[in-house]
PDB file of N, CA and C in Angstrom:
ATOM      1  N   UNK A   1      21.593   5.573 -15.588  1.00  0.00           N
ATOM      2  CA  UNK A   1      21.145   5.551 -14.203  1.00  0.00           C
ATOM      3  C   UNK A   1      19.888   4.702 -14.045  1.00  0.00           C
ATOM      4  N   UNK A   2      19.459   3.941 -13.008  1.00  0.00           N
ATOM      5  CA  UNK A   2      18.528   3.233 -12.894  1.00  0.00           C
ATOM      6  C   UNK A   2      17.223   4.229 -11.798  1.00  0.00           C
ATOM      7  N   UNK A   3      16.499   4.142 -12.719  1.00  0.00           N
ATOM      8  CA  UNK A   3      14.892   4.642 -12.553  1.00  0.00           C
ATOM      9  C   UNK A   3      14.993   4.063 -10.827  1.00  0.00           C
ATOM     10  N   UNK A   4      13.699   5.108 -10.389  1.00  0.00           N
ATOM     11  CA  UNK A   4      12.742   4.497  -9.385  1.00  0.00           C
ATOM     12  C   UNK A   4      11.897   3.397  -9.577  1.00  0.00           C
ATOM     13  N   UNK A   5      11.412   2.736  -9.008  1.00  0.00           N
ATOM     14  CA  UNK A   5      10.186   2.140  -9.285  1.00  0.00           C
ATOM     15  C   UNK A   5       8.755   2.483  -8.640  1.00  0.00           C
ATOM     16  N   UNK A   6       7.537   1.974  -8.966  1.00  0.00           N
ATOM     17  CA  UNK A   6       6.486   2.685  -8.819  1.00  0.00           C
ATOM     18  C   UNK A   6       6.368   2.541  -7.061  1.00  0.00           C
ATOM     19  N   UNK A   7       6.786   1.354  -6.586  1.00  0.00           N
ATOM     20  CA  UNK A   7       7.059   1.538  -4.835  1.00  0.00           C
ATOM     21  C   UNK A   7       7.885   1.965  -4.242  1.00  0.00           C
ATOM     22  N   UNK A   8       8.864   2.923  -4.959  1.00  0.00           N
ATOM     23  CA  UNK A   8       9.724   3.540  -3.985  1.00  0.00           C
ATOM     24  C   UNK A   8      10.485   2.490  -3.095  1.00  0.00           C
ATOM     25  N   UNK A   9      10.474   0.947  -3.881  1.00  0.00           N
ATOM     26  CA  UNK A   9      11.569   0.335  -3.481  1.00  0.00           C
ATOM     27  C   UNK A   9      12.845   0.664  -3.768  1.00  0.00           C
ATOM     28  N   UNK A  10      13.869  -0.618  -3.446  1.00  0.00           N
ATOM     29  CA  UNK A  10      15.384  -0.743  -3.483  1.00  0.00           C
ATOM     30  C   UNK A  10      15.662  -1.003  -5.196  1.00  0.00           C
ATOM     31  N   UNK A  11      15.844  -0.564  -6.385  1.00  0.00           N
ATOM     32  CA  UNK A  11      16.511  -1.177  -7.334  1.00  0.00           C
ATOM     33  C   UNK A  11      17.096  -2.560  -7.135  1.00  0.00           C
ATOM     34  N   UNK A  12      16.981  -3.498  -7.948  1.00  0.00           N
ATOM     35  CA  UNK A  12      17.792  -4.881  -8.213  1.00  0.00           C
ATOM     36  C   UNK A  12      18.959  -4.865  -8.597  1.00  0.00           C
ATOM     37  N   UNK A  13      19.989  -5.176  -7.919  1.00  0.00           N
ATOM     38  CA  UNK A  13      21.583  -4.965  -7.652  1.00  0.00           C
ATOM     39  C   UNK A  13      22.274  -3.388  -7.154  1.00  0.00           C
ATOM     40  N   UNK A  14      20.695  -2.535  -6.129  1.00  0.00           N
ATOM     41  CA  UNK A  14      21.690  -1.626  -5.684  1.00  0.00           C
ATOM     42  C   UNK A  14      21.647  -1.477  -4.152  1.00  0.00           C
ATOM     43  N   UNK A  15      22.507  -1.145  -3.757  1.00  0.00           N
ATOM     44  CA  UNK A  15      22.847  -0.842  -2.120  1.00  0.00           C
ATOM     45  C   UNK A  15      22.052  -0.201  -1.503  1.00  0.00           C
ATOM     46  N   UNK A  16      21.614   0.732  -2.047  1.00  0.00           N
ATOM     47  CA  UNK A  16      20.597   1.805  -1.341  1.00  0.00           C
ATOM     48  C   UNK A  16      19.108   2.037  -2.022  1.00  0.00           C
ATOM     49  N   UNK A  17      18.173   2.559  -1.238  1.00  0.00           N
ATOM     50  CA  UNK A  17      16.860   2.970  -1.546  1.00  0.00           C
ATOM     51  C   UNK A  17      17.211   4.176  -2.902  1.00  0.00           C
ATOM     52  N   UNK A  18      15.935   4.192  -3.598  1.00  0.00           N
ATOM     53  CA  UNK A  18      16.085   4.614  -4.536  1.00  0.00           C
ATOM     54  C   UNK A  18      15.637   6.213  -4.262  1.00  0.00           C
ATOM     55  N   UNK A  19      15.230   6.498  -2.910  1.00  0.00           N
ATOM     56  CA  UNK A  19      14.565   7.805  -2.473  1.00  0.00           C
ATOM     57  C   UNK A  19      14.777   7.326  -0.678  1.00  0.00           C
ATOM     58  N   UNK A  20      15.333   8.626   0.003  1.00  0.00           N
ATOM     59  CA  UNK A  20      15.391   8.648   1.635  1.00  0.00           C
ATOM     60  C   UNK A  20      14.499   7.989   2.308  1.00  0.00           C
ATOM     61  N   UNK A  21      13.168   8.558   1.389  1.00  0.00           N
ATOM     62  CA  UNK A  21      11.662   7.786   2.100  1.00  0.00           C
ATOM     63  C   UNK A  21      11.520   6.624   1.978  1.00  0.00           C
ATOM     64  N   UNK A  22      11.947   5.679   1.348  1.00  0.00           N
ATOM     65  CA  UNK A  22      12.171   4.231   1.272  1.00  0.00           C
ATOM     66  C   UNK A  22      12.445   3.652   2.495  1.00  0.00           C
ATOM     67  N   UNK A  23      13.277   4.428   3.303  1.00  0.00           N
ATOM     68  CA  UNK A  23      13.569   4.179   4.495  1.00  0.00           C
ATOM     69  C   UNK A  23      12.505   3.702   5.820  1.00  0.00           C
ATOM     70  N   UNK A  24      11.902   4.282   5.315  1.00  0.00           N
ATOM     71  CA  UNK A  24      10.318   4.211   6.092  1.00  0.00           C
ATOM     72  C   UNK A  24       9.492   3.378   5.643  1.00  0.00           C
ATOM     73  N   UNK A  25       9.949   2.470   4.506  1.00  0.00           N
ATOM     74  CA  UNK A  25       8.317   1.511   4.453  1.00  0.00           C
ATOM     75  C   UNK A  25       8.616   0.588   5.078  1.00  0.00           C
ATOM     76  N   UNK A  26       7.468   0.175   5.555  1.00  0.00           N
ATOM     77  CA  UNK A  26       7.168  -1.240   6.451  1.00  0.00           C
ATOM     78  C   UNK A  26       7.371  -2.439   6.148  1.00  0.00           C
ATOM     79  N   UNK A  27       6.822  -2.394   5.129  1.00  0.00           N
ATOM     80  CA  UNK A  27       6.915  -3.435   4.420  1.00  0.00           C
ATOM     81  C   UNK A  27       5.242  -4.534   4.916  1.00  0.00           C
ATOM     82  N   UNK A  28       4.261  -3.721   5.569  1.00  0.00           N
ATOM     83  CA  UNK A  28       2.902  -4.459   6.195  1.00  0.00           C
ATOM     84  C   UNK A  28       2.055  -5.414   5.207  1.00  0.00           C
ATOM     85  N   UNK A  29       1.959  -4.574   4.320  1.00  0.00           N
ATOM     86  CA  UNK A  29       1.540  -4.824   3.311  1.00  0.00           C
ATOM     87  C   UNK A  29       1.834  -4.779   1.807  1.00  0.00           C
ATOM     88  N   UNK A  30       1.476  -6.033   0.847  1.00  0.00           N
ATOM     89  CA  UNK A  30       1.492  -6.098  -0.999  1.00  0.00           C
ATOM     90  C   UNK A  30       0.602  -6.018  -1.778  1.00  0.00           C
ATOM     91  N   UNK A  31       0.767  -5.528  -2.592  1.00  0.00           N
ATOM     92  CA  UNK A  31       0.026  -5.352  -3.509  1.00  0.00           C
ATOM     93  C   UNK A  31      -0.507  -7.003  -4.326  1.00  0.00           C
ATOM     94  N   UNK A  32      -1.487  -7.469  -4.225  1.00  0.00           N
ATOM     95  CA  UNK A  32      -2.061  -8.786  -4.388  1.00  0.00           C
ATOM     96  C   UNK A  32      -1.951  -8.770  -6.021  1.00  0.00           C
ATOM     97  N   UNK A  33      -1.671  -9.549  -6.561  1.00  0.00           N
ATOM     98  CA  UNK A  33      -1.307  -9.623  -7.532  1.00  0.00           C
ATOM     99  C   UNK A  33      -2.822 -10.544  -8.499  1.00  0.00           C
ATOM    100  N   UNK A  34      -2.813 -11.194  -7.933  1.00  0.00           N
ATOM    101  CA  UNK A  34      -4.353 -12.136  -8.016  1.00  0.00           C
ATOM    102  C   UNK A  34      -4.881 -12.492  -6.797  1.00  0.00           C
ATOM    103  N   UNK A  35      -6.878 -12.447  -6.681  1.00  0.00           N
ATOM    104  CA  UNK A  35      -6.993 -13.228  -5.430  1.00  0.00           C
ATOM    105  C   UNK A  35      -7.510 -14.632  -5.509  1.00  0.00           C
ATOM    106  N   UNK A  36      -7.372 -15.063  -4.924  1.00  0.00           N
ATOM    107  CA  UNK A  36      -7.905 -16.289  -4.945  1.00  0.00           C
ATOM    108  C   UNK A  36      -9.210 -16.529  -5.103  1.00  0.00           C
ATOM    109  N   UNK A  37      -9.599 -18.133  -5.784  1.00  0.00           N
ATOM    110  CA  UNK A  37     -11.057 -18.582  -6.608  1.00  0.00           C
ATOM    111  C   UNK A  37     -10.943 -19.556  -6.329  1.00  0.00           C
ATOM    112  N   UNK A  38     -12.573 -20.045  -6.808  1.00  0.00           N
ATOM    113  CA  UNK A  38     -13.048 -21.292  -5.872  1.00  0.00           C
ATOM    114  C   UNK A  38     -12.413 -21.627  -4.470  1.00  0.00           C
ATOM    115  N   UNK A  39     -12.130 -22.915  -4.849  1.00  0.00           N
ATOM    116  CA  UNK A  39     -11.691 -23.678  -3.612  1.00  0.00           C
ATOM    117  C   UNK A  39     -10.738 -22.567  -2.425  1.00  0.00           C
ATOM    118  N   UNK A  40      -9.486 -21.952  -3.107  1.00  0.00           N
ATOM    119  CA  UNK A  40      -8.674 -20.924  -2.660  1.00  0.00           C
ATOM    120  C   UNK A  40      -9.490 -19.879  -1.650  1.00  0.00           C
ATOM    121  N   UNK A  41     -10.469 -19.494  -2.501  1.00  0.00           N
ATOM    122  CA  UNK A  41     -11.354 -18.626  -1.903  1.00  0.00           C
ATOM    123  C   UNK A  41     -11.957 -18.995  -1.080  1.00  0.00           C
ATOM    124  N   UNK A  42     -12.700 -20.117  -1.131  1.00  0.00           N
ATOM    125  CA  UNK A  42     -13.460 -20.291   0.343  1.00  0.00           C
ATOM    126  C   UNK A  42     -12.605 -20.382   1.540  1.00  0.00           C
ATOM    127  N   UNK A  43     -10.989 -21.042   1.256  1.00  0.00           N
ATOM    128  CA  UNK A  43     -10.518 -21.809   2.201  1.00  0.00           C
ATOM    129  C   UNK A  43      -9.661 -19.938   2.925  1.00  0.00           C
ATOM    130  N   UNK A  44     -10.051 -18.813   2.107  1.00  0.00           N
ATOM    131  CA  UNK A  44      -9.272 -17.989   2.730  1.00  0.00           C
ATOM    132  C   UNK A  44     -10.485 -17.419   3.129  1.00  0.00           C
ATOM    133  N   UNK A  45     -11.436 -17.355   2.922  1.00  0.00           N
ATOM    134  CA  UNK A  45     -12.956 -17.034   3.300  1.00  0.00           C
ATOM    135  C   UNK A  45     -13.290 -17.724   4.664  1.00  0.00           C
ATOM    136  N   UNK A  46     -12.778 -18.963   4.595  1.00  0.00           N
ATOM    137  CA  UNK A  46     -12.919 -19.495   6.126  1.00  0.00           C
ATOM    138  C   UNK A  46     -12.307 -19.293   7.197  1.00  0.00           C
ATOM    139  N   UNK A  47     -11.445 -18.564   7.148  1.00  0.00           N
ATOM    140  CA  UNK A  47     -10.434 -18.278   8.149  1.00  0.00           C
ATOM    141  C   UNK A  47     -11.399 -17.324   9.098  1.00  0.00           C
ATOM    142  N   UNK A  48     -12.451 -16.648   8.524  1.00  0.00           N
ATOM    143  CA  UNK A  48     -12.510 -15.390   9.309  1.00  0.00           C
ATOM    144  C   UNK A  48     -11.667 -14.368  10.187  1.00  0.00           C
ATOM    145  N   UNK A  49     -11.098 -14.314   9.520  1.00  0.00           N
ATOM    146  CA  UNK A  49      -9.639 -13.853  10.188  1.00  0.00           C
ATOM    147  C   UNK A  49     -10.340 -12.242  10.295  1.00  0.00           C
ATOM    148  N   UNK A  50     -10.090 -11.545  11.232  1.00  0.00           N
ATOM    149  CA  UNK A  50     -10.331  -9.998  11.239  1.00  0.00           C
ATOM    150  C   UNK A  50      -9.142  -9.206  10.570  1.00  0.00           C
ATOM    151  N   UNK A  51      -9.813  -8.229  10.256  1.00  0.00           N
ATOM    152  CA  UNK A  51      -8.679  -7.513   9.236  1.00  0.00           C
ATOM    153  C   UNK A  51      -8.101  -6.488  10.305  1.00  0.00           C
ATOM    154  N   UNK A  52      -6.541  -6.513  10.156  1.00  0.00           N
ATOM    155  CA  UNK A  52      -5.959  -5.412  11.444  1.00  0.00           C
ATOM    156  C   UNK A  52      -6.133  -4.077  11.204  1.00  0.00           C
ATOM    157  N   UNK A  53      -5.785  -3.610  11.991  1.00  0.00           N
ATOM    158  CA  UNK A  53      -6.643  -1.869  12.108  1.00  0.00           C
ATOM    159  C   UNK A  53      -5.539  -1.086  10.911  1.00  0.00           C
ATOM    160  N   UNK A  54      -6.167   0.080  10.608  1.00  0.00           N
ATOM    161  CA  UNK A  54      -5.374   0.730   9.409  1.00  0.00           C
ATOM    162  C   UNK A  54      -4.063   1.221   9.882  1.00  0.00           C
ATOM    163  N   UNK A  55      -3.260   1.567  11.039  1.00  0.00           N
ATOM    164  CA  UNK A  55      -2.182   1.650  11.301  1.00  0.00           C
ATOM    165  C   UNK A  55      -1.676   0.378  10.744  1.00  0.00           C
ATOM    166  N   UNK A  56      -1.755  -0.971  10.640  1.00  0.00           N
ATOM    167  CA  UNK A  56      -0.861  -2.024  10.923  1.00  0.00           C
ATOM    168  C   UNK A  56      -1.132  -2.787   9.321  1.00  0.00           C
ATOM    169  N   UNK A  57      -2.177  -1.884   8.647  1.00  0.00           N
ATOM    170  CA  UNK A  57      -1.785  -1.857   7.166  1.00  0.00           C
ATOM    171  C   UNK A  57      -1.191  -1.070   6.025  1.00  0.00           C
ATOM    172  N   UNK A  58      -0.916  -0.085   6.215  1.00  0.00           N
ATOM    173  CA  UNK A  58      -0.209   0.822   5.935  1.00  0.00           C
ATOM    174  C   UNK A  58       1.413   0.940   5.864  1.00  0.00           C
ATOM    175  N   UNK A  59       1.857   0.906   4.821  1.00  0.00           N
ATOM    176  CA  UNK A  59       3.433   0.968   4.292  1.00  0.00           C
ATOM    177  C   UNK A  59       4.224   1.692   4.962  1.00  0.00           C
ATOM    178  N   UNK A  60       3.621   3.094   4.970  1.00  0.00           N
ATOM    179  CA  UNK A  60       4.374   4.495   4.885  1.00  0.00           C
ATOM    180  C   UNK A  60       3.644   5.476   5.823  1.00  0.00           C
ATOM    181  N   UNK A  61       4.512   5.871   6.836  1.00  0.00           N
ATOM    182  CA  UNK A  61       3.632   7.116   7.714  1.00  0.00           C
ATOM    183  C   UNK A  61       2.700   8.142   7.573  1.00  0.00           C
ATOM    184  N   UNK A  62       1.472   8.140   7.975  1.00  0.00           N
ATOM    185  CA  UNK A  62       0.703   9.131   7.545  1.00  0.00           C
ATOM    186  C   UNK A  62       1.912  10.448   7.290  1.00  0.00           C
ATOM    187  N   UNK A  63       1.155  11.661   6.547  1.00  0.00           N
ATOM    188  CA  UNK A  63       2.032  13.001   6.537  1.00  0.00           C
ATOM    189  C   UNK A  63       1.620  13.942   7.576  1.00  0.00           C
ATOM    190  N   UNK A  64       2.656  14.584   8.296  1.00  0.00           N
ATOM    191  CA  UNK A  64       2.115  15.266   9.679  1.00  0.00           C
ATOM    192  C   UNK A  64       1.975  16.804   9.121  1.00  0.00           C
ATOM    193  N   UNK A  65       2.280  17.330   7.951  1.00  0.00           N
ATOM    194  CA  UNK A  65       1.838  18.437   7.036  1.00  0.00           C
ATOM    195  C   UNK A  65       1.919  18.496   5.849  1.00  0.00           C
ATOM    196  N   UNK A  66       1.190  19.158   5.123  1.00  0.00           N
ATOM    197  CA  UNK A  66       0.607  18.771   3.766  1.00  0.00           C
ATOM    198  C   UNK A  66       1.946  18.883   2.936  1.00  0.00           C
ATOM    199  N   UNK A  67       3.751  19.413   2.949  1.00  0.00           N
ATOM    200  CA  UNK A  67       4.551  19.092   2.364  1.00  0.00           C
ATOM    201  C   UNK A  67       5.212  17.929   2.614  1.00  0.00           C
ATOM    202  N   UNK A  68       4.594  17.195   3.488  1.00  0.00           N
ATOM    203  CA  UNK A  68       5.193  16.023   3.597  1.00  0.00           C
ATOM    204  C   UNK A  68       4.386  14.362   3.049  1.00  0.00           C
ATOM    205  N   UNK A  69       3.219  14.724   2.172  1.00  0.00           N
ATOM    206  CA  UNK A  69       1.774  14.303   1.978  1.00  0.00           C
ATOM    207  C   UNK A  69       2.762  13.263   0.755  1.00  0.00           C
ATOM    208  N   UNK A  70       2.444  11.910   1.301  1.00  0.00           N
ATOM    209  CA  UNK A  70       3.014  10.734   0.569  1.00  0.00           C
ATOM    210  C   UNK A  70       2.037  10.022   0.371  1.00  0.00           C
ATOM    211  N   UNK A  71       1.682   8.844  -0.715  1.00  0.00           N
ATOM    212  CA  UNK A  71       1.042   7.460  -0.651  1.00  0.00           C
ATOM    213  C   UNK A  71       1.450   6.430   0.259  1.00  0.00           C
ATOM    214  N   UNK A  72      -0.019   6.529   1.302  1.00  0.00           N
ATOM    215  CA  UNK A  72       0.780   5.675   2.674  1.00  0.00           C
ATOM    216  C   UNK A  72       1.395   4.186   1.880  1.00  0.00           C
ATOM    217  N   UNK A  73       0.511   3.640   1.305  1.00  0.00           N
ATOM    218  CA  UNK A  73       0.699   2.760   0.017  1.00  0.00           C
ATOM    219  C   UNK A  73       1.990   2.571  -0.311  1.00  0.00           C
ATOM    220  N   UNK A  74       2.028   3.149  -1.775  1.00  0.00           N
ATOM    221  CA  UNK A  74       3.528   2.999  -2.264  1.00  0.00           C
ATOM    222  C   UNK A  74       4.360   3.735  -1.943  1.00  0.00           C
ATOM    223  N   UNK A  75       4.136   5.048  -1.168  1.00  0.00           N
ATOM    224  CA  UNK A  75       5.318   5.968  -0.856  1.00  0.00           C
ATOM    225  C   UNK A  75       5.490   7.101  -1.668  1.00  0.00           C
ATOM    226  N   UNK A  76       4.785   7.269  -2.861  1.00  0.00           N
ATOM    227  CA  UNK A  76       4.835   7.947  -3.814  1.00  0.00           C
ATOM    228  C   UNK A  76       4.275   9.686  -3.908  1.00  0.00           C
ATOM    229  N   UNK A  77       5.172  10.569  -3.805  1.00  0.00           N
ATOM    230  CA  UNK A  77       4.771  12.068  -3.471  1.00  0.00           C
ATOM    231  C   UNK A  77       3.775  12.343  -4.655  1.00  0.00           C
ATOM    232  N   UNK A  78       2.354  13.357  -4.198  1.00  0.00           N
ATOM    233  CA  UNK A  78       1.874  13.666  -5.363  1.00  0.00           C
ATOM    234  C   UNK A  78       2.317  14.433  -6.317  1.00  0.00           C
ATOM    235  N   UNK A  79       2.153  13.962  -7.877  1.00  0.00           N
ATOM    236  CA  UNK A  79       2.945  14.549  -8.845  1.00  0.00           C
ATOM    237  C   UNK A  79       2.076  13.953 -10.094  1.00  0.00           C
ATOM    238  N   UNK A  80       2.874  13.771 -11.280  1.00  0.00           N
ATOM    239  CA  UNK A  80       2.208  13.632 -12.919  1.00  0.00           C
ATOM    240  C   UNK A  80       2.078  11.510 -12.425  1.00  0.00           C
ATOM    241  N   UNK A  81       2.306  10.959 -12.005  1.00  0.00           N
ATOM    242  CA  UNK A  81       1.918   9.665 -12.008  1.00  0.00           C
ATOM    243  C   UNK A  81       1.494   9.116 -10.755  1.00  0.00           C
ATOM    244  N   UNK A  82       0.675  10.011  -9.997  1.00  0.00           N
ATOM    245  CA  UNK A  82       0.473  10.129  -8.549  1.00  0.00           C
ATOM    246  C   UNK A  82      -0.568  11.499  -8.059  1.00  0.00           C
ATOM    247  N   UNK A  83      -1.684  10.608  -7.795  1.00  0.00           N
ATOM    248  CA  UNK A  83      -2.755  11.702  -7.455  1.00  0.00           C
ATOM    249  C   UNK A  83      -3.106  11.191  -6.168  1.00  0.00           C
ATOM    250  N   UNK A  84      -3.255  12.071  -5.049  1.00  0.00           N
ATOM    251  CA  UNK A  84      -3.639  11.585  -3.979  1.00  0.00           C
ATOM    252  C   UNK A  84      -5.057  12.589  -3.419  1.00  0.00           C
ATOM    253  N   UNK A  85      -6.570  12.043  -3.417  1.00  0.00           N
ATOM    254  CA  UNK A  85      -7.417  12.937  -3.182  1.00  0.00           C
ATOM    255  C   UNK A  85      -7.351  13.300  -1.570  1.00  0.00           C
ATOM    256  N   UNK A  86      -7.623  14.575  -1.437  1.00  0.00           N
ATOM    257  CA  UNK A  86      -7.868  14.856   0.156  1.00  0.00           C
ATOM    258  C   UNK A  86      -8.691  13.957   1.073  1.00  0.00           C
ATOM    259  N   UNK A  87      -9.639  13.389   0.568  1.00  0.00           N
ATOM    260  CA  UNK A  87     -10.688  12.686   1.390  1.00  0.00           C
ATOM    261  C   UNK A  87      -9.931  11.779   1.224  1.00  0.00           C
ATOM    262  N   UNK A  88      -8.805  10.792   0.967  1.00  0.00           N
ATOM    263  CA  UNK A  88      -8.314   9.534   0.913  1.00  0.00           C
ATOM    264  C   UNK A  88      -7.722   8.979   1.507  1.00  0.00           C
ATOM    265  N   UNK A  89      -7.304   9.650   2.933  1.00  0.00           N
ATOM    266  CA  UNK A  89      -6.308   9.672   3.908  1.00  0.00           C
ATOM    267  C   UNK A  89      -5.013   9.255   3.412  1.00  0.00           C
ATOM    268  N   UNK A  90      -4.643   9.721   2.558  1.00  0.00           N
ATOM    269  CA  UNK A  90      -3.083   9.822   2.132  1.00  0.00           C
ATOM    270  C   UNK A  90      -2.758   8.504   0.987  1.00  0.00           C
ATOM    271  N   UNK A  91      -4.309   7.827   0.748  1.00  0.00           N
ATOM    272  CA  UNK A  91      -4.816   6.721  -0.237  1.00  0.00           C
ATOM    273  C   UNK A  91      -4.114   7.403  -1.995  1.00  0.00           C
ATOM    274  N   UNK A  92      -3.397   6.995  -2.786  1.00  0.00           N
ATOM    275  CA  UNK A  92      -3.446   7.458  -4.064  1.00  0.00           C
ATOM    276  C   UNK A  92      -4.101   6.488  -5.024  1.00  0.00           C
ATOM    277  N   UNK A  93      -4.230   7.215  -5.950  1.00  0.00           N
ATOM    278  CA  UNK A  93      -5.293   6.322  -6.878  1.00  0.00           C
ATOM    279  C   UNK A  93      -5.299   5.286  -7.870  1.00  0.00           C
ATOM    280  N   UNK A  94      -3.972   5.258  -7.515  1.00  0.00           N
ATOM    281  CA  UNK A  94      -3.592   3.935  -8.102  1.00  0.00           C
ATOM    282  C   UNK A  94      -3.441   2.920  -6.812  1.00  0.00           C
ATOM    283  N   UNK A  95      -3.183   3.458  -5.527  1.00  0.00           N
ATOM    284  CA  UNK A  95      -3.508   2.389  -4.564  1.00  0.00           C
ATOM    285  C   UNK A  95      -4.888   1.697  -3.863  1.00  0.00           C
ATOM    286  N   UNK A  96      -5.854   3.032  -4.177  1.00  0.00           N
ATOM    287  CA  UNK A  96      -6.755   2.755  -4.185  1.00  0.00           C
ATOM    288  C   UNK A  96      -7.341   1.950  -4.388  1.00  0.00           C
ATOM    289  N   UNK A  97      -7.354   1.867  -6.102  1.00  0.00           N
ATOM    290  CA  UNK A  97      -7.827   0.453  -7.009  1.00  0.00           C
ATOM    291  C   UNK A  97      -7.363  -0.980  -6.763  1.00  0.00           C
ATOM    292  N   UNK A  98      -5.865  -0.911  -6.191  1.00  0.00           N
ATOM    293  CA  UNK A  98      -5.468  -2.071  -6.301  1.00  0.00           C
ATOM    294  C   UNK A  98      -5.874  -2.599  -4.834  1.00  0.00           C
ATOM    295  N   UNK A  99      -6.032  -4.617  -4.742  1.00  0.00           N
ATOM    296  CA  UNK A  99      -6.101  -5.415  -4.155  1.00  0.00           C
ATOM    297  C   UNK A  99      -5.007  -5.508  -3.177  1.00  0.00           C
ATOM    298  N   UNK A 100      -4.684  -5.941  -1.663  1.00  0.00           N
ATOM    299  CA  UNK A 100      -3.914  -5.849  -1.208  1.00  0.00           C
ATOM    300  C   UNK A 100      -3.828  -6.838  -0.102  1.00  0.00           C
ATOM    301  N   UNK A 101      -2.732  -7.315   0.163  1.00  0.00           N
ATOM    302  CA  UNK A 101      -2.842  -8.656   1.046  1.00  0.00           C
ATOM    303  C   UNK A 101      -2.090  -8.118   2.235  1.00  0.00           C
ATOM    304  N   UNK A 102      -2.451  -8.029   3.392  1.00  0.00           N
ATOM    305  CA  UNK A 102      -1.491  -8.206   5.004  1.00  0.00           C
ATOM    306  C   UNK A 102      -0.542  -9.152   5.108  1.00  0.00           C
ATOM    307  N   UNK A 103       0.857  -8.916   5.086  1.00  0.00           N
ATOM    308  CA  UNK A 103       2.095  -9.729   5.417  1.00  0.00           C
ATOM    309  C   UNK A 103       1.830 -10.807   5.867  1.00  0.00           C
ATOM    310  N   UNK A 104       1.588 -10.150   7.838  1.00  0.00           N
ATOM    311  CA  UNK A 104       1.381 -11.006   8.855  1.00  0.00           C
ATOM    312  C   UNK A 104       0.372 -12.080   8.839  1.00  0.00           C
ATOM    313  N   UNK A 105      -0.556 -11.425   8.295  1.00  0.00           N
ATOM    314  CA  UNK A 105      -1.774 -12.476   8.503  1.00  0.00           C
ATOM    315  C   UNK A 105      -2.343 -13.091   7.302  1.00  0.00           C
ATOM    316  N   UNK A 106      -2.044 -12.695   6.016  1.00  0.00           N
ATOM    317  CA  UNK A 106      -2.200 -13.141   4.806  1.00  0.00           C
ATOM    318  C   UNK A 106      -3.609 -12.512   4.500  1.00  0.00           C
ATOM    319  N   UNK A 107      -4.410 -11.521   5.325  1.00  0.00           N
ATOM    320  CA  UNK A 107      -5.876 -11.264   4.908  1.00  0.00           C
ATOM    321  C   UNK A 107      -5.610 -10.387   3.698  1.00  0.00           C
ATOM    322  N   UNK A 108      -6.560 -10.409   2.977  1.00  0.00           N
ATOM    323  CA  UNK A 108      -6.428  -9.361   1.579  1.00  0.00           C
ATOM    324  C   UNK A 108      -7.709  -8.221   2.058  1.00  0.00           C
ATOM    325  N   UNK A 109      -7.660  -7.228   1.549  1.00  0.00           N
ATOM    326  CA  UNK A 109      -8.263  -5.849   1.549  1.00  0.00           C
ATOM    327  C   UNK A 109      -8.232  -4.802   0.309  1.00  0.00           C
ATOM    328  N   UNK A 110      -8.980  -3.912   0.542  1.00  0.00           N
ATOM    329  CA  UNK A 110      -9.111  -3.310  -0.819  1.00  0.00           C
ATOM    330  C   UNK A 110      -9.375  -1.782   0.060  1.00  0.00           C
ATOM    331  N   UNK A 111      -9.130  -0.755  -0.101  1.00  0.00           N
ATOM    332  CA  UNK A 111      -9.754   0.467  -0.195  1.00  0.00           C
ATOM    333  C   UNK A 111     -11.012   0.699  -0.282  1.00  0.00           C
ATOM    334  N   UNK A 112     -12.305   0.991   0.647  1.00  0.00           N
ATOM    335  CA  UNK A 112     -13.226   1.642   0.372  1.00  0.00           C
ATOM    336  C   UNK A 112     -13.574   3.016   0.416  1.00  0.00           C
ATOM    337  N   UNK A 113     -14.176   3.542  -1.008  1.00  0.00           N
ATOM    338  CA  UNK A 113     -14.175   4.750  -1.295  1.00  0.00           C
ATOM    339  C   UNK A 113     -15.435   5.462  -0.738  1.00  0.00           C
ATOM    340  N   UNK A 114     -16.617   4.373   0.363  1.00  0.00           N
ATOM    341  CA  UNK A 114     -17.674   5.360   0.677  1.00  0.00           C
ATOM    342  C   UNK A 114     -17.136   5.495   1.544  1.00  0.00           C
ATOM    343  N   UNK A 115     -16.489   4.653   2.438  1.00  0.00           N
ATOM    344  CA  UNK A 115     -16.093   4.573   3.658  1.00  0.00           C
ATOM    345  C   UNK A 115     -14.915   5.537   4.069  1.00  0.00           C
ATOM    346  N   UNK A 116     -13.914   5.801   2.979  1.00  0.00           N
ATOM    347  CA  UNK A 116     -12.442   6.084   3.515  1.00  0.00           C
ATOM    348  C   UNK A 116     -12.267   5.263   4.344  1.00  0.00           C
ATOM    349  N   UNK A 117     -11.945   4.151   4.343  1.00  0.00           N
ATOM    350  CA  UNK A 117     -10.989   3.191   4.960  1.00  0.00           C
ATOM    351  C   UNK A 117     -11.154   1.775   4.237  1.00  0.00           C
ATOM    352  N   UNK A 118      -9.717   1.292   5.120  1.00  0.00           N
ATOM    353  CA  UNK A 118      -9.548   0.076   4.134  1.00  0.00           C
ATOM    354  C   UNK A 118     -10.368  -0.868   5.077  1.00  0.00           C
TER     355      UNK A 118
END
């Protein structure tokens, strides 16, 4: 049988989501893989582009009660490879850490942890 993956995407060569809740991601935002340096950087530094509000970065629906409490992020229920702190607004800690780029607009963002928000 073919595993989940850590985003609660689609498997490669299968028909369906690998979990119901798959159904629900947005798809707003990726996980940045590298960000850009030097030259790259300034030229995405110059954009000043404003970063869109946290609804319109966010994958996965906030949870409207605590059994329904997902990583808005990857989608991922808390469990043994998935910790999600209360103060994190539904942030897990592996999404936390990671770098993240906006679809639409190409801005990158990160999680701030004094702040709670991205």
């Amino acid at each position: 049988p073919r595993k989940a993956s850590r985003s609660g995407s689609m498997d490669e060569g299968s028909s369906s989501p690998t979990n119901p809740y798959a159904m629900l991601h947005r798809g707003q935002s990726k996980r940045a893989p590298s960000i850009p340096v030097g030259d790259g950087l300034a030229a995405v530094m110059s954009r000043k582009t404003e970063a869109p509000p946290y609804e319109d970065l966010i994958n996965f629906p906030r949870a409207k009660d605590k059994d329904e409490i997902r990583c808005v992020m990857c989608g991922l229920p808390p469990g043994p490879g998935c910790v999600i702190p209360r103060q994190n607004k539904d942030v897990c800690k592996e999404c936390d850490k990671s770098t993240w780029q906006h679809c639409a607009s190409s801005v990158y963002f990160k999680w701030c942890k004094g702040c709670k928000k991205f």
